[in-house]
C-alpha atoms as a PDB file:
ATOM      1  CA  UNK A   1     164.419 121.447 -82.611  1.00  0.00           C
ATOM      2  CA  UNK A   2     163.874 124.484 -84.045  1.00  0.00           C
ATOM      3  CA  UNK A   3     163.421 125.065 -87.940  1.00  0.00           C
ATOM      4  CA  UNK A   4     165.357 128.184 -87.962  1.00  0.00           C
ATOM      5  CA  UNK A   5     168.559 126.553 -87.443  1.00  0.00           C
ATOM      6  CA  UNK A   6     168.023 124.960 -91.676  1.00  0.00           C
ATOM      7  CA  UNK A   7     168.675 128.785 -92.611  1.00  0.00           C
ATOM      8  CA  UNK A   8     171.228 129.547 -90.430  1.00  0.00           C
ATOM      9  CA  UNK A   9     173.225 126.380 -91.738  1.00  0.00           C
ATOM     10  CA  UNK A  10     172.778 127.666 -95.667  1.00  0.00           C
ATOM     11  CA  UNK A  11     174.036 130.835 -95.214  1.00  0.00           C
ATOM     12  CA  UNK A  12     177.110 130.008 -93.433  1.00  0.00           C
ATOM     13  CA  UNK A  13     180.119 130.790 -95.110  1.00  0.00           C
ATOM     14  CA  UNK A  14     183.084 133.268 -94.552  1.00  0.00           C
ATOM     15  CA  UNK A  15     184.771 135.630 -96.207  1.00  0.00           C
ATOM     16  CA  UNK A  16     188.474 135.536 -96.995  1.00  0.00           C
ATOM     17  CA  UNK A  17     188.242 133.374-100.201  1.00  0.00           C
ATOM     18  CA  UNK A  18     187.209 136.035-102.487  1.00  0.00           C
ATOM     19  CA  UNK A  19     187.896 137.060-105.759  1.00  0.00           C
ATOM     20  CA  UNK A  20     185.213 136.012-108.490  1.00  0.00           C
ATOM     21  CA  UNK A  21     184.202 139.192-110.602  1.00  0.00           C
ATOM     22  CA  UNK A  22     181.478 137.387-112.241  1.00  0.00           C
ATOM     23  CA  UNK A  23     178.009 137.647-110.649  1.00  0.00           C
ATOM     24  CA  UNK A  24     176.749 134.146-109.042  1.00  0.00           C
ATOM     25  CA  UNK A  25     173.393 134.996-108.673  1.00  0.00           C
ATOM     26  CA  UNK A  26     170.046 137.035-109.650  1.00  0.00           C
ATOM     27  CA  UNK A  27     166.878 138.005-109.635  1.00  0.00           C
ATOM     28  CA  UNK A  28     164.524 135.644-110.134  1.00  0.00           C
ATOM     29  CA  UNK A  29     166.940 132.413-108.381  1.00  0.00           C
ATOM     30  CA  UNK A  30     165.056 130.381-105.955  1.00  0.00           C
ATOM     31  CA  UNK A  31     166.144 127.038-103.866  1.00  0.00           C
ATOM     32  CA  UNK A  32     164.124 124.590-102.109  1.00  0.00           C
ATOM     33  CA  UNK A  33     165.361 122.849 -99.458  1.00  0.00           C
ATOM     34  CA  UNK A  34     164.130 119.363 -97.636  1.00  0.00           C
ATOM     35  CA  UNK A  35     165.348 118.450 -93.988  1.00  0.00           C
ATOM     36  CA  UNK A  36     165.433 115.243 -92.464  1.00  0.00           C
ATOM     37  CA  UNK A  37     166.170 113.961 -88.919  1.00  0.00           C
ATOM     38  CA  UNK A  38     167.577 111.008 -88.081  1.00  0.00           C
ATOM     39  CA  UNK A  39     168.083 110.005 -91.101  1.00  0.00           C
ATOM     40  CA  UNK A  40     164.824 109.094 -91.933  1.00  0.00           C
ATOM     41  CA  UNK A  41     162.342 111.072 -90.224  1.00  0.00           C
ATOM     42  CA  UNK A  42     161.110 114.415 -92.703  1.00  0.00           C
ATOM     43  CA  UNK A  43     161.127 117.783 -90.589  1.00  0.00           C
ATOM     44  CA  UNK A  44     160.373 120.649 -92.448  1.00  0.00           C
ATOM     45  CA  UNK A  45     161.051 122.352 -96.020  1.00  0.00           C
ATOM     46  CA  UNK A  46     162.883 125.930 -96.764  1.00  0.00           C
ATOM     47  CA  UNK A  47     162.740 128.269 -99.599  1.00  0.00           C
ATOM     48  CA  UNK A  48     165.067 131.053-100.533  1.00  0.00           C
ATOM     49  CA  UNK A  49     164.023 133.787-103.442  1.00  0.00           C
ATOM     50  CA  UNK A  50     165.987 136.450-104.593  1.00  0.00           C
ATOM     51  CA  UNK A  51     163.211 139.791-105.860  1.00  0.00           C
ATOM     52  CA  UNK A  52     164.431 143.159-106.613  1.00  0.00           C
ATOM     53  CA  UNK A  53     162.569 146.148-104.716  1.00  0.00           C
ATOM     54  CA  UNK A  54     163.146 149.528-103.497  1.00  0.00           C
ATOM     55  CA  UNK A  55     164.717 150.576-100.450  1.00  0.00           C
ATOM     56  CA  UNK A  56     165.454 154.234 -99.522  1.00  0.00           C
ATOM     57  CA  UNK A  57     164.655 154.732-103.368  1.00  0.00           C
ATOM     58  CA  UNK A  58     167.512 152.694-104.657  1.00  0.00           C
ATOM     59  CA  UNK A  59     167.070 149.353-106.072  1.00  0.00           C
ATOM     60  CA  UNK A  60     168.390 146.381-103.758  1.00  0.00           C
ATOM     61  CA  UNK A  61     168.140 143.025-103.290  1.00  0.00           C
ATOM     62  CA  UNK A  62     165.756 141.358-101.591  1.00  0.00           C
ATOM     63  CA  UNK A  63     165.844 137.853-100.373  1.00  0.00           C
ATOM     64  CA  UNK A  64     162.988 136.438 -98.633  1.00  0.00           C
ATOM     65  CA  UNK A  65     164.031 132.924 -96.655  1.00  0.00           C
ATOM     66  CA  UNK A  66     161.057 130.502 -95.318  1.00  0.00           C
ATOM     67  CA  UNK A  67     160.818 127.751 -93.370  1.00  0.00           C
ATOM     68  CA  UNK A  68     158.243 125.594 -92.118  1.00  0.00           C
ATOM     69  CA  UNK A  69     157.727 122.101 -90.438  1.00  0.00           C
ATOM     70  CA  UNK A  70     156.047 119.451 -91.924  1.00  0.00           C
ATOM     71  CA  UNK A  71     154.889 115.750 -91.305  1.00  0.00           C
ATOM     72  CA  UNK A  72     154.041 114.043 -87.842  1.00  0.00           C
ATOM     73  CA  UNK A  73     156.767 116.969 -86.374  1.00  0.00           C
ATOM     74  CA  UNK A  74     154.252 120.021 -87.144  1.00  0.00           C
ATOM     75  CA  UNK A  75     151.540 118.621 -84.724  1.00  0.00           C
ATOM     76  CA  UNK A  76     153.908 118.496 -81.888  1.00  0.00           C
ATOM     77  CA  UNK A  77     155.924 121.563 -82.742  1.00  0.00           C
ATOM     78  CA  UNK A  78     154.599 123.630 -85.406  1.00  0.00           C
ATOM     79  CA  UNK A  79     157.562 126.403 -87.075  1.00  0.00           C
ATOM     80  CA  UNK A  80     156.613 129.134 -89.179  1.00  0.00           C
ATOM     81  CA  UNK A  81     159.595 131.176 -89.711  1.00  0.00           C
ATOM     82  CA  UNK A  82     160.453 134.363 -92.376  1.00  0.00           C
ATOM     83  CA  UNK A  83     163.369 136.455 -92.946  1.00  0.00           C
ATOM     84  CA  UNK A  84     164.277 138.845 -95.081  1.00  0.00           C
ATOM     85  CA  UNK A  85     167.056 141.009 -96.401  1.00  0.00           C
ATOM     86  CA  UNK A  86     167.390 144.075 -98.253  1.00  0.00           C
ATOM     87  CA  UNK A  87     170.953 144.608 -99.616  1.00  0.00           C
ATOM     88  CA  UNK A  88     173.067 146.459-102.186  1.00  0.00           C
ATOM     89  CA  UNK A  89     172.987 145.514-105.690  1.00  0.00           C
ATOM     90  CA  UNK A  90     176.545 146.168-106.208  1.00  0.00           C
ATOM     91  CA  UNK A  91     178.679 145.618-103.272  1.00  0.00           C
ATOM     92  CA  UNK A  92     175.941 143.215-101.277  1.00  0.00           C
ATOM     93  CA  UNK A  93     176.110 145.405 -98.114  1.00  0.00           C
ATOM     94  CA  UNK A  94     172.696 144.945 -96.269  1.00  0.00           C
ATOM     95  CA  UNK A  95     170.435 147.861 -95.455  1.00  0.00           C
ATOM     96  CA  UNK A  96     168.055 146.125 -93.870  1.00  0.00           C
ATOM     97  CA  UNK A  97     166.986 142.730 -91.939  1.00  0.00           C
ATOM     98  CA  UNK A  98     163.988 141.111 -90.818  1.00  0.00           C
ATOM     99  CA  UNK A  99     163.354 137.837 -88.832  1.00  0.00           C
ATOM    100  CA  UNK A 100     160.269 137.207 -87.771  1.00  0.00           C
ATOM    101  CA  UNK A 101     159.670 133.175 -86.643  1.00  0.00           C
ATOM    102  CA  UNK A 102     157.183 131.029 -84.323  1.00  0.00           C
ATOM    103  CA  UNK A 103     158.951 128.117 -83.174  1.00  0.00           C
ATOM    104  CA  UNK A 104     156.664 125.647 -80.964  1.00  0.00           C
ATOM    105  CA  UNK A 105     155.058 129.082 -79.710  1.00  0.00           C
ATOM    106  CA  UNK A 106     158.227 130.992 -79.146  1.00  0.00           C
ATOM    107  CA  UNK A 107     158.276 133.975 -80.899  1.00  0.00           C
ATOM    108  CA  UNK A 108     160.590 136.877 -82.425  1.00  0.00           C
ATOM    109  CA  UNK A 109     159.540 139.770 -84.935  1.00  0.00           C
ATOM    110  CA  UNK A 110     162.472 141.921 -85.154  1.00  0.00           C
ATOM    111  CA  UNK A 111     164.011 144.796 -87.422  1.00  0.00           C
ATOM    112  CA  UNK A 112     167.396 145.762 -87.976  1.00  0.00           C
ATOM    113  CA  UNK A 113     168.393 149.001 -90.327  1.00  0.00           C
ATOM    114  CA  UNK A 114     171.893 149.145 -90.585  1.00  0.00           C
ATOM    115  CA  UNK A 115     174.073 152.549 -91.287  1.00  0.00           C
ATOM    116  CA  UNK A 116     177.404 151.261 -93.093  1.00  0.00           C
ATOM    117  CA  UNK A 117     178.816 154.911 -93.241  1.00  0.00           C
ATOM    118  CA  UNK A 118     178.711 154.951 -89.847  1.00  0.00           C
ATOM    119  CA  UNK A 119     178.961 151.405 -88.272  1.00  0.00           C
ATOM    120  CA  UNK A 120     175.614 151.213 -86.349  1.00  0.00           C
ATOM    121  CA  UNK A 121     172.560 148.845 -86.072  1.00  0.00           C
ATOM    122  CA  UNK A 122     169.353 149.693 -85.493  1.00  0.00           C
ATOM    123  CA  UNK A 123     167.223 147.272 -84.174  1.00  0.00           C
ATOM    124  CA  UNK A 124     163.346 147.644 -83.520  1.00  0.00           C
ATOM    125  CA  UNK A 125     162.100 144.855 -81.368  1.00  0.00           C
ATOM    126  CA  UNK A 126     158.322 144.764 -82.340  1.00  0.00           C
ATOM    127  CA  UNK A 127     157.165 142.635 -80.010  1.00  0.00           C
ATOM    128  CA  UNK A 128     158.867 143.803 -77.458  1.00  0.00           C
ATOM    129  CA  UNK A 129     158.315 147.594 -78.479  1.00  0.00           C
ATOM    130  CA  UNK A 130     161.973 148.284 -77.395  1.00  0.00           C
ATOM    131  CA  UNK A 131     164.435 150.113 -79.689  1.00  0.00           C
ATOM    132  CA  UNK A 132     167.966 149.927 -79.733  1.00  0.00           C
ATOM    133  CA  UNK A 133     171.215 150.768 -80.896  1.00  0.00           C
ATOM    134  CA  UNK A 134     174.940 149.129 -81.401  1.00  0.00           C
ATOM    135  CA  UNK A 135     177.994 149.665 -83.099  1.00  0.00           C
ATOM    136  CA  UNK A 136     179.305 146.889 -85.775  1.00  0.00           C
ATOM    137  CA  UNK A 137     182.120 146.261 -87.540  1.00  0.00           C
ATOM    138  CA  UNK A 138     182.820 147.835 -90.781  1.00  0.00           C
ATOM    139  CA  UNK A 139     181.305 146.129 -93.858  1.00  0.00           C
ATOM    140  CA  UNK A 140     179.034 143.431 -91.392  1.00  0.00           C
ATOM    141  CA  UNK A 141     176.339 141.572 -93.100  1.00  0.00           C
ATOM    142  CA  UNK A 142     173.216 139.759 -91.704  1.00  0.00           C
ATOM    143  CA  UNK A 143     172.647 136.583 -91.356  1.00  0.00           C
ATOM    144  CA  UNK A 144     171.021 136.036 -95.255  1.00  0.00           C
ATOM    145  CA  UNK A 145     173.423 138.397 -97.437  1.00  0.00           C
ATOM    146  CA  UNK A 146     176.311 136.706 -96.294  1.00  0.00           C
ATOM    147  CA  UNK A 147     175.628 134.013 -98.102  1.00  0.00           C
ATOM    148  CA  UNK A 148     174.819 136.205-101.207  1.00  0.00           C
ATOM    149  CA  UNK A 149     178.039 138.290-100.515  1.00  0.00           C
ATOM    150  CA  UNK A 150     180.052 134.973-100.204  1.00  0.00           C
ATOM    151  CA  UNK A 151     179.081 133.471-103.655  1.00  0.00           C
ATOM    152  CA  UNK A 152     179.967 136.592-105.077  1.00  0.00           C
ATOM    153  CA  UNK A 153     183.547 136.408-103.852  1.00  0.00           C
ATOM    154  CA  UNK A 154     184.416 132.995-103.780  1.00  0.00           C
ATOM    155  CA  UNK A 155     187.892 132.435-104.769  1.00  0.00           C
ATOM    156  CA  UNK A 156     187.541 128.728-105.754  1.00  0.00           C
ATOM    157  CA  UNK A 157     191.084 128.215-107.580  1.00  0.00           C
ATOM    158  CA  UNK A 158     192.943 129.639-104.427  1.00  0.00           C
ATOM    159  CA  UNK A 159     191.395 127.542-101.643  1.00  0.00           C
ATOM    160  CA  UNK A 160     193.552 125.910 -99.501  1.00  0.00           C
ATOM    161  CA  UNK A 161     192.432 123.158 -97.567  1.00  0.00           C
ATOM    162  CA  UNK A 162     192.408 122.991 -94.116  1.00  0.00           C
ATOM    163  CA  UNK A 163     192.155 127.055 -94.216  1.00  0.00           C
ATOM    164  CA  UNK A 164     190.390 128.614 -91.569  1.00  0.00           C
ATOM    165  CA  UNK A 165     188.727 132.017 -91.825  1.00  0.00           C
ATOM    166  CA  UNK A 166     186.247 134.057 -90.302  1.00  0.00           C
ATOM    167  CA  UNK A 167     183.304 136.691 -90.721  1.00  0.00           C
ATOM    168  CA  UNK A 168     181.493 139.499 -88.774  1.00  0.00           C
ATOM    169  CA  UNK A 169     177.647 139.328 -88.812  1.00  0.00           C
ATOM    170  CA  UNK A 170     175.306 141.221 -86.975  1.00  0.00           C
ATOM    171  CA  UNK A 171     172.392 138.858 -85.767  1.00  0.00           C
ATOM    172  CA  UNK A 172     169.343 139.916 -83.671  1.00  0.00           C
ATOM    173  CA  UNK A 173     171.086 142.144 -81.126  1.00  0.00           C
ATOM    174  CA  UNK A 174     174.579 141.233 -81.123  1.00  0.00           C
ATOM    175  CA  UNK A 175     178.051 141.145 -83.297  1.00  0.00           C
ATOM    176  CA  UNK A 176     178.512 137.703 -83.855  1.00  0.00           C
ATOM    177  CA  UNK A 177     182.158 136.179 -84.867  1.00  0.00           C
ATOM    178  CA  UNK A 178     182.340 132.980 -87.172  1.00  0.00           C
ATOM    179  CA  UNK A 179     184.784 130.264 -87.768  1.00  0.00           C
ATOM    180  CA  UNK A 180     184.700 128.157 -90.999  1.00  0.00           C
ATOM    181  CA  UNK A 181     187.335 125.942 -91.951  1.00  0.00           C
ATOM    182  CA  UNK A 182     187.769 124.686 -95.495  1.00  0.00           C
ATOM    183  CA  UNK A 183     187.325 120.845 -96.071  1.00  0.00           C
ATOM    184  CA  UNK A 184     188.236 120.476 -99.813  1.00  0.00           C
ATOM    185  CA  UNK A 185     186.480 119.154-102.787  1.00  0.00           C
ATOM    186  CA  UNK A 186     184.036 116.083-102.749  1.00  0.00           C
ATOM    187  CA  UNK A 187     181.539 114.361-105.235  1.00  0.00           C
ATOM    188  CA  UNK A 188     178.237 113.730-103.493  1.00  0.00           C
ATOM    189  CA  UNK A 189     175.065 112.405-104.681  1.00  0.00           C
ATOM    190  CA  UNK A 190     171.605 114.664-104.657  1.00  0.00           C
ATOM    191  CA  UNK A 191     168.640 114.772-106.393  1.00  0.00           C
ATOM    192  CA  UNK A 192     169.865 115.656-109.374  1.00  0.00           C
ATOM    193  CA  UNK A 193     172.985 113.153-109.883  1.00  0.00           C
ATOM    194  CA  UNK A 194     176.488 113.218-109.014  1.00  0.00           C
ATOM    195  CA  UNK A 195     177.960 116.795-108.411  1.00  0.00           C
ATOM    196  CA  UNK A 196     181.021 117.950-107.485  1.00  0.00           C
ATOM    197  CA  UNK A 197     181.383 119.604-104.367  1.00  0.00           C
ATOM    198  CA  UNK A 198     183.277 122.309-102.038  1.00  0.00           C
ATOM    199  CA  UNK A 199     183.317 120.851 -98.353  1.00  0.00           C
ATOM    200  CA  UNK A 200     183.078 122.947 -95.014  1.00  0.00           C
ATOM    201  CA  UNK A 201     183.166 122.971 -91.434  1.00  0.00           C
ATOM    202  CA  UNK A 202     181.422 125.031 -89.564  1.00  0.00           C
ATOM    203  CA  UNK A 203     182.342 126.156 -86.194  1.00  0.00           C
ATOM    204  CA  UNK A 204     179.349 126.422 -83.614  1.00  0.00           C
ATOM    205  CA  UNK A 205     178.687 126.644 -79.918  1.00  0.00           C
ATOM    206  CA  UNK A 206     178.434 122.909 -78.356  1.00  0.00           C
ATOM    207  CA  UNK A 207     175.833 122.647 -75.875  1.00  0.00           C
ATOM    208  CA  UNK A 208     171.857 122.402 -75.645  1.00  0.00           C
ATOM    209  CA  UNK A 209     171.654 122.241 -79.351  1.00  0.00           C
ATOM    210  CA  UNK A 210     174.900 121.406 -81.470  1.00  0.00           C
ATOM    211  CA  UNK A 211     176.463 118.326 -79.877  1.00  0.00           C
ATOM    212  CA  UNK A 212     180.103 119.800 -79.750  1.00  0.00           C
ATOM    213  CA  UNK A 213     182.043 122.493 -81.662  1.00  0.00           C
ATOM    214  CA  UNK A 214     182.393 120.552 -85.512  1.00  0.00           C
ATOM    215  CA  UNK A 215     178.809 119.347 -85.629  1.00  0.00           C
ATOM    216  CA  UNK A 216     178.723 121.073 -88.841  1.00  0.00           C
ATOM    217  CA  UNK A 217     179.222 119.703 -92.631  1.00  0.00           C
ATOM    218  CA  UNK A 218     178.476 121.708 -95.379  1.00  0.00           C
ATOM    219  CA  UNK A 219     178.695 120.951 -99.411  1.00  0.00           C
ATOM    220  CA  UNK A 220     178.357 123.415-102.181  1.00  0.00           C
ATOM    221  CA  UNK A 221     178.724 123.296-105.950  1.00  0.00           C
ATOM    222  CA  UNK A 222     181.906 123.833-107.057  1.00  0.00           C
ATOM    223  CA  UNK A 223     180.767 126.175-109.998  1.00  0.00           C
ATOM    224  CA  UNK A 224     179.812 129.460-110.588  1.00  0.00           C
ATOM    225  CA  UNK A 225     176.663 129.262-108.883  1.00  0.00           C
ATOM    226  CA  UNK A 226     177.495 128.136-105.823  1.00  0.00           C
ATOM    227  CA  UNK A 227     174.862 126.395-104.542  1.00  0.00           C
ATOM    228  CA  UNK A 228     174.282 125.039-101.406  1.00  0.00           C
ATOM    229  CA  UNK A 229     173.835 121.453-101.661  1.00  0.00           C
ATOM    230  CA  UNK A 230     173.683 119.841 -98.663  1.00  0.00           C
ATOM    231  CA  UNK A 231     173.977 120.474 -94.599  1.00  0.00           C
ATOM    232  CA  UNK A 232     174.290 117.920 -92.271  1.00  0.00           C
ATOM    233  CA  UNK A 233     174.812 118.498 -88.170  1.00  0.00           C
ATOM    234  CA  UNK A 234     174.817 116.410 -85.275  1.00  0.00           C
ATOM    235  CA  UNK A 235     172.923 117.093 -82.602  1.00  0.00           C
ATOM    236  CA  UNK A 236     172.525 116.891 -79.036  1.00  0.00           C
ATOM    237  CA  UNK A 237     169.631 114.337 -79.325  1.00  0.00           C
ATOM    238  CA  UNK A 238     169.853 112.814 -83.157  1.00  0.00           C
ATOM    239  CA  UNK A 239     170.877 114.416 -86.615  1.00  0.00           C
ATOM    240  CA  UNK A 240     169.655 116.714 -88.868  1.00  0.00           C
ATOM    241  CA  UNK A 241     170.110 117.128 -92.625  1.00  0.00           C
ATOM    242  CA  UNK A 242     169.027 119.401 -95.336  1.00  0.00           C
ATOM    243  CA  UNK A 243     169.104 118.534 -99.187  1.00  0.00           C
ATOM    244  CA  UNK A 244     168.493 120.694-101.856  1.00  0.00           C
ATOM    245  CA  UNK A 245     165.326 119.673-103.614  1.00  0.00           C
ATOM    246  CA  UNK A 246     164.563 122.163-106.136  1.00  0.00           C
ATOM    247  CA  UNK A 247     165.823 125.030-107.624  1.00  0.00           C
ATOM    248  CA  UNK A 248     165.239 127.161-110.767  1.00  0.00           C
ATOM    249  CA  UNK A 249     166.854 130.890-112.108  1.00  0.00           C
ATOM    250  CA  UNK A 250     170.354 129.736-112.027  1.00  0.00           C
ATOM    251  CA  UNK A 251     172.528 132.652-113.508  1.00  0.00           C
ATOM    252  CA  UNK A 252     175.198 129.884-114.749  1.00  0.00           C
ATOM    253  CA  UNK A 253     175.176 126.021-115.984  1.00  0.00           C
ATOM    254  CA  UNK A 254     174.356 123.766-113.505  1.00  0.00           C
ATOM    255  CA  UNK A 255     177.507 120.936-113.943  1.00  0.00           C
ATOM    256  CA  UNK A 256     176.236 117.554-112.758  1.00  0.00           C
ATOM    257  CA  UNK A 257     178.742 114.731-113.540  1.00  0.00           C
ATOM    258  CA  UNK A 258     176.640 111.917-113.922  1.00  0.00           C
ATOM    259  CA  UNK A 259     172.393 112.236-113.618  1.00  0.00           C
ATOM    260  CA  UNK A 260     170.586 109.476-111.514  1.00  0.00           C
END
């Protein structure tokens, strides 16, 4: 199981249902996520934190995303994983993308600089010491400022459900194409009370790890945050599921319908 797959779940989300003009997010917002498998069984934690920096000498974004086993998991497979994104302040468009992760010993430190103007990746395998280049699709995103990009432009008042849409993201070395379908509006309970929710499934490869295609479930707040509340998948062997568990910086009012 590796721990990489938490933030993969939490940032995926597509992009035809845009349309807000109101920021969701800033500097300063962080989440903390807990994951349990089975049910019962605690895996690992993940943080998210939105900075502001320098890139190029224009101020970006930069979102740092961490996550790390814990419990009686760790001492038979230990995860330490980190990625990052630079991206625009204004339109969200990523400049640049790191992932570097050690997962039970495997291990990936890779760097991705991507030209918009032009359409072109530019990935810089560290450990590897390779180099390469690809073309991408106009206005791609990585794997983290989707998600960013995506609360941004949610459209929440012309959802429809059962709408499926899709996104291009450039992830390690490769354009990757993703299916989301739109499950409509629930009220779940978390940590913080009862909140109402947008619902989503995700489409993913079935095989080694995913158990088939709609393994996916994932809930977000149906405000002007949009945060990501809650992602549950079935597995090949067992379940996994990751709950928010902290969070502070909001740009908007957190709504929670009734506290615990």
């Amino acid at each position: 199981m590796k721990k990489s797959l938490l933030i993969i779940l939490i940032i995926l989300f597509t992009q035809p249902f845009f349309a807000q003009s109101e920021s969701s997010f800033g500097v300063g917002e962080w989440f903390k996520f807990e994951m349990s498998y089975s049910g019962f069984l605690k895996a690992g934690e993940a943080t998210l934190t939105v900075n502001k920096a320098m890139y190029k000498n224009k101020p970006v974004y930069h979102v740092v995303g961490k996550g790390w086993t814990t419990g009686a998991i760790k001492w038979f497979f230990k995860v330490e994983d980190q990625y990052e994104s630079y991206f625009d302040m204004q339109n969200i468009m990523p400049y640049k993308f790191v992932r570097n992760i050690d997962e039970g010993g495997h291990t990936k430190n890779i760097e991705i600089d991507f030209d918009q103007v032009n359409n072109k990746a530019y990935v810089n395998n560290l450990k590897h010491n390779r180099k390469s280049e690809f073309d991408t699709q106009p206005n791609i995103q990585d794997m983290i400022s989707t998600f960013y990009y995506l609360r941004d432009n949610l459209d929440i008042k012309n959802l429809k459900e059962g709408k499926e849409v899709h996104v291009d993201m450039f992830f390690d070395e490769e354009n990757y194409g993703f299916k989301l379908r739109y499950l409509g509006k629930e009220i779940i309970d978390t940590e913080f009370g009862k909140i109402d929710a947008l619902k989503f499934r995700p489409y993913v490869m079935a095989g080694r790890v995913f158990k088939e295609e709609e393994s996916l479930t994932l809930w977000v707040s149906n405000d002007k945050n949009k945060v990501p509340l809650r992602i549950q998948a079935d597995l090949a062997v067992g379940s996994l599921r990751a709950d928010l568990e902290a969070f502070k910086g909001l740009k908007h009012p957190f709504k929670i319908i009734a506290k615990n």
